[in-house]
Protein backbone atom coordinates (compact mmCIF):
# COMPACT_ATOMS: atom_id res chain seq x y z
CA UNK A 1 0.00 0.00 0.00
CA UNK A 2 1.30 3.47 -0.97
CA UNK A 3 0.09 6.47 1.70
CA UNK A 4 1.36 10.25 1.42
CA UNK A 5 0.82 12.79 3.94
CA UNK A 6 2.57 14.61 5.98
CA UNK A 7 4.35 13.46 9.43
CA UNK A 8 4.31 14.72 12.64
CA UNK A 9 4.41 14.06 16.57
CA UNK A 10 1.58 13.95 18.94
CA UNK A 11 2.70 14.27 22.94
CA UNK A 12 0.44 11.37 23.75
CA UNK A 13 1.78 9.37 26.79
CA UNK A 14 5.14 9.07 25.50
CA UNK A 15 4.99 10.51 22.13
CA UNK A 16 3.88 9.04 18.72
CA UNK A 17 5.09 9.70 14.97
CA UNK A 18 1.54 10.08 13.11
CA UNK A 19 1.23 10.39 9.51
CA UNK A 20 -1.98 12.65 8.72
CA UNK A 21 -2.88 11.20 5.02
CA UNK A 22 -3.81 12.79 2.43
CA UNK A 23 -6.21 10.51 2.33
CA UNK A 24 -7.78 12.22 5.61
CA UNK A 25 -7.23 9.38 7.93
CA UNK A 26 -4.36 9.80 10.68
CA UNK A 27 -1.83 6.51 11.13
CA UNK A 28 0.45 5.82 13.37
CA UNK A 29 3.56 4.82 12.21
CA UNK A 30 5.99 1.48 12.41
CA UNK A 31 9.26 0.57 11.26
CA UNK A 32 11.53 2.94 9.12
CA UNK A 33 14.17 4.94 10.64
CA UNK A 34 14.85 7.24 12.61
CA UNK A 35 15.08 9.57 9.22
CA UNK A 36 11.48 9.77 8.96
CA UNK A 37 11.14 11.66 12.06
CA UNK A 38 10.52 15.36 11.20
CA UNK A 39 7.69 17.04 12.47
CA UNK A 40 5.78 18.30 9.14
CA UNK A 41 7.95 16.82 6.48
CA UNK A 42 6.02 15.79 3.80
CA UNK A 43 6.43 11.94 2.72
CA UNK A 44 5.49 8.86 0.56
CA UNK A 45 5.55 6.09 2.45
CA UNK A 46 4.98 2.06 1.23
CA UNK A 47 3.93 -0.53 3.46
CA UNK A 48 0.90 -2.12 5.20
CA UNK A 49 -1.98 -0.80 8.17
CA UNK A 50 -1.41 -3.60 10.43
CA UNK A 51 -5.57 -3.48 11.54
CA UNK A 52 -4.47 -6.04 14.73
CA UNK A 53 -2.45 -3.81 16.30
CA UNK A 54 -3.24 -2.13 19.62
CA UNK A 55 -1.36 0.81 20.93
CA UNK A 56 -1.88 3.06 24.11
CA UNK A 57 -2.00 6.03 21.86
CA UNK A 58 -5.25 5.09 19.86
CA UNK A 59 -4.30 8.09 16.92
CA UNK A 60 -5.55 5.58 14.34
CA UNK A 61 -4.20 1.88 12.17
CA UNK A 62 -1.08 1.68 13.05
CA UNK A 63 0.85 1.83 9.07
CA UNK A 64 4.29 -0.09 9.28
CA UNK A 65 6.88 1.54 6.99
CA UNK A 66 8.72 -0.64 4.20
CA UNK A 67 9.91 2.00 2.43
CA UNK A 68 9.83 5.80 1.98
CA UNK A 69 10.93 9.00 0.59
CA UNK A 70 10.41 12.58 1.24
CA UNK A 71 8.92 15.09 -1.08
């Protein structure tokens, strides 16, 4: 699945790396590197919304990263 959005941080509990979609959903993302954290860089990102997943910061599917690239 290919997503692109923009990514940023929410100071939920311990802090999570969202990406808001431009798809309108928000996911919380999995996997990549540490690269991928910048508050409101804009990105396309390839992977897969892992729907099984539970996390304590309930910001949406969590999306785990196989790839990505900024834009």
């Amino acid at each position: 699945m290919k997503l692109t959005g923009r990514v940023m941080f929410r100071d939920i509990e311990t802090g999570v790396w969202v990406l808001e979609g431009d798809d309108g959903r928000t996911y919380q993302l999995a996997g990549g590197d540490r690269k991928i954290k910048k508050d409101g860089q804009r990105i396309e990102v390839q992977g897969d919304v892992d729907r099984d997943a539970v996390t304590v910061a309930m910001v949406g599917p969590v999306f785990t990263v196989s790839s990505y690239r900024f834009l």
